[in-house]
N, C-alpha and C. Protein backbone atom coordinates (compact mmCIF):
# COMPACT_ATOMS: atom_id res chain seq x y z
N UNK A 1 0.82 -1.19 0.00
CA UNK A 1 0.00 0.00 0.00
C UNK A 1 0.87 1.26 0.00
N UNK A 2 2.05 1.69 0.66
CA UNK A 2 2.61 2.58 0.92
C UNK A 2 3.35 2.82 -0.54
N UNK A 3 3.57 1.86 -1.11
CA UNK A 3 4.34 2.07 -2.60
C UNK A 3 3.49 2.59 -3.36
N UNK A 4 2.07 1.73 -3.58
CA UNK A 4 0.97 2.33 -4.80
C UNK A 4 0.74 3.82 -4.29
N UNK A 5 0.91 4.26 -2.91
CA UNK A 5 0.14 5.50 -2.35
C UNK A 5 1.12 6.65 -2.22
N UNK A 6 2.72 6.11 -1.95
CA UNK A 6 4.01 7.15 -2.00
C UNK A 6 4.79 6.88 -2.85
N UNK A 7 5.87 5.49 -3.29
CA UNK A 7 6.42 5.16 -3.50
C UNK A 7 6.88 5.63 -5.05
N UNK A 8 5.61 5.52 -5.66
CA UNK A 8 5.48 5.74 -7.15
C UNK A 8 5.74 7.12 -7.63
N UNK A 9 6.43 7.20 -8.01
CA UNK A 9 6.85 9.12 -8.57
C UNK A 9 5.32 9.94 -8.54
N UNK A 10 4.19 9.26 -9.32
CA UNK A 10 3.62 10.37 -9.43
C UNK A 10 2.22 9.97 -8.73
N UNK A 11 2.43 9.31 -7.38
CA UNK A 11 1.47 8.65 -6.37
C UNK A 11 0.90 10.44 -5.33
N UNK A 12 0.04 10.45 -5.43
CA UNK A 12 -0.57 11.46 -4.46
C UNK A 12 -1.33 11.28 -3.67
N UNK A 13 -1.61 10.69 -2.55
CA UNK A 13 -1.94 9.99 -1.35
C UNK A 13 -3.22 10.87 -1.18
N UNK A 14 -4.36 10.61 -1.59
CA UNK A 14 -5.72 10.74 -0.53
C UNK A 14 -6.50 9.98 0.44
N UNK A 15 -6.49 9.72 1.58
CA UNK A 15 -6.60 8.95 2.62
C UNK A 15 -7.88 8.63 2.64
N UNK A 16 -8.52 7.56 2.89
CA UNK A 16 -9.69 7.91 2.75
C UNK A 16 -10.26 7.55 4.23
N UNK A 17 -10.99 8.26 4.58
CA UNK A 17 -11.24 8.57 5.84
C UNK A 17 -12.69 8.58 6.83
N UNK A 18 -13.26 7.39 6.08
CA UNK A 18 -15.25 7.39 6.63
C UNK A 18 -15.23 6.70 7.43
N UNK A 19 -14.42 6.10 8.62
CA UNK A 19 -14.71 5.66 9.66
C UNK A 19 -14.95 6.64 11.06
N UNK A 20 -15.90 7.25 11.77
CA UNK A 20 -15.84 7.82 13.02
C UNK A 20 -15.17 7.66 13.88
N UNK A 21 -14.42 6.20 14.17
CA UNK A 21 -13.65 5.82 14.97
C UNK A 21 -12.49 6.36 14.89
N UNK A 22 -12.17 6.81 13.89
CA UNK A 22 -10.60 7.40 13.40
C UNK A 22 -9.77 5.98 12.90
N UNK A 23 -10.43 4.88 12.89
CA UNK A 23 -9.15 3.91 13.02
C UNK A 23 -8.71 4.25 11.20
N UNK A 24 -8.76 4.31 10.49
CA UNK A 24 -8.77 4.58 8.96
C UNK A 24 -7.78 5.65 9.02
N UNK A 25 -7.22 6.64 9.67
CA UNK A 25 -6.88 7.47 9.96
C UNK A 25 -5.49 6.94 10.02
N UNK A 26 -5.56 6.19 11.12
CA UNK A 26 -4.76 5.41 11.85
C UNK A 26 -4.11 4.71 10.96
N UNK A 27 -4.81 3.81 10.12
CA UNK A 27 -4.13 2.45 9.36
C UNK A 27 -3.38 3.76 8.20
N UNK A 28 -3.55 5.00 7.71
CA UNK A 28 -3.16 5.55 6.82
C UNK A 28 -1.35 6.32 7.61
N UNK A 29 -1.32 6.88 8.87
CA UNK A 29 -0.94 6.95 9.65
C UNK A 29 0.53 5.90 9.91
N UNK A 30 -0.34 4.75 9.98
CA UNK A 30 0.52 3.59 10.10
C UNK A 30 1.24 3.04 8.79
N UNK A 31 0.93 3.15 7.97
CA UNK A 31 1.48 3.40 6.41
C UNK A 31 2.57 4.21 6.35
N UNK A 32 1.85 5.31 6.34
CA UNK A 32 3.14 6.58 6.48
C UNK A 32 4.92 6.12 7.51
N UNK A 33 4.71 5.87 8.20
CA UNK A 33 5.32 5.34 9.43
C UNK A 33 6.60 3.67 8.94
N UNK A 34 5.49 3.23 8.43
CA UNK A 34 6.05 1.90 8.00
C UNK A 34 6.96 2.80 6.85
N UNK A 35 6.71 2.71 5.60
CA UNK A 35 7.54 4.01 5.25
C UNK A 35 9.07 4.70 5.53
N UNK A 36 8.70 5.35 6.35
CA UNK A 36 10.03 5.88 7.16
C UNK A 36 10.90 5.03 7.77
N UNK A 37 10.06 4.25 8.29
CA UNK A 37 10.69 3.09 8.62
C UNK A 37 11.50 1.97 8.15
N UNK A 38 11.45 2.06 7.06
CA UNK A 38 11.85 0.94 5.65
C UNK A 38 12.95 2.41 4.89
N UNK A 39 13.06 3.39 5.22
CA UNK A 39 13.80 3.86 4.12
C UNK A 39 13.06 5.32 3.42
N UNK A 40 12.20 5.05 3.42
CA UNK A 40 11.20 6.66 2.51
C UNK A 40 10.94 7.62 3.37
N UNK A 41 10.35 8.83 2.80
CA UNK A 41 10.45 10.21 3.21
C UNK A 41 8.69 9.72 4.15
N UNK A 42 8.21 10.36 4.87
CA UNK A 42 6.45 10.53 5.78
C UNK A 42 5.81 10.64 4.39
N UNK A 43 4.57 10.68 4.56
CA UNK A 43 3.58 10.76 3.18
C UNK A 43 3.04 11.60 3.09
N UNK A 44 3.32 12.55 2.23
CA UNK A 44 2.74 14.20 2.41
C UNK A 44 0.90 14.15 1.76
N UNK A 45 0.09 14.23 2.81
CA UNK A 45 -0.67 14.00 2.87
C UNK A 45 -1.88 15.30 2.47
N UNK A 46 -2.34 15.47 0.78
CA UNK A 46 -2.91 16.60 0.54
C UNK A 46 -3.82 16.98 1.62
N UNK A 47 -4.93 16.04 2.30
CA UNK A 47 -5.80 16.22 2.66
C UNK A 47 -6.64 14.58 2.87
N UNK A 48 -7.60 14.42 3.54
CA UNK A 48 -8.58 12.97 4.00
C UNK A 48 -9.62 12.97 2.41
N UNK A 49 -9.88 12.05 2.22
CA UNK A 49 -11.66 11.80 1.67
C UNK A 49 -12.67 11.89 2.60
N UNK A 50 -13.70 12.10 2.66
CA UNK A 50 -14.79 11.33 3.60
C UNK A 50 -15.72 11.38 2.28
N UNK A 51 -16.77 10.59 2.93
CA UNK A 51 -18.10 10.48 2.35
C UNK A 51 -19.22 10.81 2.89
N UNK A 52 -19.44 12.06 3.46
CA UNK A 52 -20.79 12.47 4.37
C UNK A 52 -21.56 13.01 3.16
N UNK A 53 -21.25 13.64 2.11
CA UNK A 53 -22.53 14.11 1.30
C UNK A 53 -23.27 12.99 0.70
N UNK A 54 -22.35 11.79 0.70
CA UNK A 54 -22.61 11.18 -0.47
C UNK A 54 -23.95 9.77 0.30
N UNK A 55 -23.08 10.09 2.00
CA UNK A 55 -23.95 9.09 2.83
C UNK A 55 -25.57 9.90 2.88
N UNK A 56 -25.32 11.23 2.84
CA UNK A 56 -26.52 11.76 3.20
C UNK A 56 -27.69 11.89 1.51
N UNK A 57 -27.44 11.59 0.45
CA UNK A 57 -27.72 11.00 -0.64
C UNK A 57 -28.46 9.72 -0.96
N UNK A 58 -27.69 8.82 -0.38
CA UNK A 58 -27.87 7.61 -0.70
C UNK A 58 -28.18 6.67 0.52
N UNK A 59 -27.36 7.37 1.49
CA UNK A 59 -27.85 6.18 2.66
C UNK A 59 -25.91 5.37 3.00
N UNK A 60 -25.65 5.41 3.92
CA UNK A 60 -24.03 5.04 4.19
C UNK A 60 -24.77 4.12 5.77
N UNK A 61 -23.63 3.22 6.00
CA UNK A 61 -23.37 3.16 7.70
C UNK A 61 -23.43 4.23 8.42
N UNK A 62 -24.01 4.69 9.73
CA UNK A 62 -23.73 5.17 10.29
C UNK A 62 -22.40 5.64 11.31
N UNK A 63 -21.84 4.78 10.93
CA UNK A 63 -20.25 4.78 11.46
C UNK A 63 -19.34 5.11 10.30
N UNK A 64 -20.02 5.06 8.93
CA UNK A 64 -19.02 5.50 7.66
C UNK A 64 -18.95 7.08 7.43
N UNK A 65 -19.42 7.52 8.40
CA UNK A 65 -20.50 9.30 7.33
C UNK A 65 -19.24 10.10 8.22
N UNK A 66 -18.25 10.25 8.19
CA UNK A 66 -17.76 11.58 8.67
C UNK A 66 -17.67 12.44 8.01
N UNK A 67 -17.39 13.58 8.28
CA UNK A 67 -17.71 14.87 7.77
C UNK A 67 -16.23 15.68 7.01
N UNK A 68 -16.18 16.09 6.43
CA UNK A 68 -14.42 16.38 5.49
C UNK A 68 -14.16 16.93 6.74
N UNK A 69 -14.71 17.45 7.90
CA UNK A 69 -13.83 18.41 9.53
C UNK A 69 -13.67 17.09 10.04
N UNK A 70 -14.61 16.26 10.27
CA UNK A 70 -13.92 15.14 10.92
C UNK A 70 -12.95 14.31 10.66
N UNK A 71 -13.03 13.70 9.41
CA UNK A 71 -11.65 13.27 8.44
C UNK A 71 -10.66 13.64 8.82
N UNK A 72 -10.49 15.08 8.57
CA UNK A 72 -9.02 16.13 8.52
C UNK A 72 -8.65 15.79 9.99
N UNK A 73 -9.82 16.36 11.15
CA UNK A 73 -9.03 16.28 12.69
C UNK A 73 -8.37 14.92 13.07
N UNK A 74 -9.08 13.75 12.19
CA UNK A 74 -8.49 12.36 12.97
C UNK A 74 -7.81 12.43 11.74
N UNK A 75 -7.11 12.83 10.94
CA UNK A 75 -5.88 12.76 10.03
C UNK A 75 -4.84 13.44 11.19
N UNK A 76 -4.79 14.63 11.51
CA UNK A 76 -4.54 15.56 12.37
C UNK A 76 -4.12 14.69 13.60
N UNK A 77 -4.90 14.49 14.45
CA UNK A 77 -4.26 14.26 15.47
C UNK A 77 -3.58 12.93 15.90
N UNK A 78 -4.40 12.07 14.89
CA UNK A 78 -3.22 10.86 14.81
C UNK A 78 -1.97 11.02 13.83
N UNK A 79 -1.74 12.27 13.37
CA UNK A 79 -0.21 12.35 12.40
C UNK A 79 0.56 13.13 13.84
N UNK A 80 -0.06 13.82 14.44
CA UNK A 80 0.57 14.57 15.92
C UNK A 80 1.15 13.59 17.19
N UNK A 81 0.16 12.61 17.11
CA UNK A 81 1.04 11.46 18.43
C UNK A 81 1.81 10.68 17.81
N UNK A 82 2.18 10.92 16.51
CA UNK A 82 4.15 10.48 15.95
C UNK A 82 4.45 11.31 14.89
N UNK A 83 5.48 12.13 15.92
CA UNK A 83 5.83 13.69 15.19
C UNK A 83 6.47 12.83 14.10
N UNK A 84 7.26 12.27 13.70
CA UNK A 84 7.50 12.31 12.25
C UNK A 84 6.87 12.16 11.46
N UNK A 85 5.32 11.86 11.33
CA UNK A 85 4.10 12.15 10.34
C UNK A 85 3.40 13.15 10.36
N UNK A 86 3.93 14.43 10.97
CA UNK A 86 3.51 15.43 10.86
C UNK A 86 2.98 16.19 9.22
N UNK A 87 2.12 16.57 8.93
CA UNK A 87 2.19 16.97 7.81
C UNK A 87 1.45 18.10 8.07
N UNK A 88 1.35 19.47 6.86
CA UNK A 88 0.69 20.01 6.56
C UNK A 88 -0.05 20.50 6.00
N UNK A 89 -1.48 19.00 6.25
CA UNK A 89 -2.41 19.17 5.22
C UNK A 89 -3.44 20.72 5.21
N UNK A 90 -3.61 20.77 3.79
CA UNK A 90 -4.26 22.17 3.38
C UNK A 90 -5.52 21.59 2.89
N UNK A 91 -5.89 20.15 2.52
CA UNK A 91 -7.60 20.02 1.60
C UNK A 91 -8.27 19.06 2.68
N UNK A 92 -9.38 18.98 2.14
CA UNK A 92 -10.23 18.03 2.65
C UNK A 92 -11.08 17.80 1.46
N UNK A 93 -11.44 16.49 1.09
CA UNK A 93 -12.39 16.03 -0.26
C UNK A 93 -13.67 15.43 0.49
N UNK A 94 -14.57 15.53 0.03
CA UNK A 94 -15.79 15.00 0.32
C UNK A 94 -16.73 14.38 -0.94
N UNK A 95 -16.80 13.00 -1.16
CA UNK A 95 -17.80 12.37 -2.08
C UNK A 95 -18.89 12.54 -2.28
N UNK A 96 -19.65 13.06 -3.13
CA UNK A 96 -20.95 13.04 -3.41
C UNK A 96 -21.83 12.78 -4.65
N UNK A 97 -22.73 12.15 -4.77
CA UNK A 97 -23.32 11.53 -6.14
C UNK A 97 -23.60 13.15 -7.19
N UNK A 98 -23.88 13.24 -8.31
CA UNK A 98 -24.19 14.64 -8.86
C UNK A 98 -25.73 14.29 -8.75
C-alpha cells in the first residue's frame, strides 16, 4: 500500500477517511510510518476523503458518514502522536453523487 500511495513518482496519497472511529486514519498513519521506517520520506498527505454528502444522498453506515472536519481532525491528530508524520495538510475532499 505505501508504494501504490508514496512510493510511485507520481502517487498522491488521498486517505480515505469514513470511519468515526478514526481507526482509517490510523491504518493511513501507520502506512506513512512503516515508510520511514523501511527507508522513505512521511507521506505528504494533501488532505482525507470522507463520504458524508454522499452518505446523506444515498444512505451510508452510520459509522461511515464523517464529515471532510472530521476526516481532517483524525488525520490531524493521529499524524501529531508520531511527530515524524507530521504533515501540513491544506484540503479536505468530500464524495458526493451529482
Amino acid at each position: 500500500m505505501q508504494y501504490i500511495s508514496w512510493g510511485v513518482p507520481a502517487a498522491v496519497p488521498l486517505p480515505q477517511v469514513y470511519r468515526n472511529d478514526g481507526v482509517m486514519a490510523e491504518q493511513w498513519v501507520l502506512i506513512s510510518l512503516w515508510g520511514i521506517n523501511h527507508g522513505d520520506s512521511a507521506m505528504v498527505f494533501r488532505g482525507p476523503l470522507s463520504q458524508d454528502k454522499a452518505c446523506q444522498q444515498v444512505g451510508c453506515s452510520p459509522t461511515l458518514n464523517n464529515t471532510p472536519t472530521q476526516a481532517w481532525n483524525q488525520m490531524v491528530n493521529k499524524m501529531d502522536a508520531r511527530p515524524s508524520t507530521i504533515e501540513d495538510m491544506r484540503y479536505s475532499v468530500d464524495i458526493h453523487w451529482r
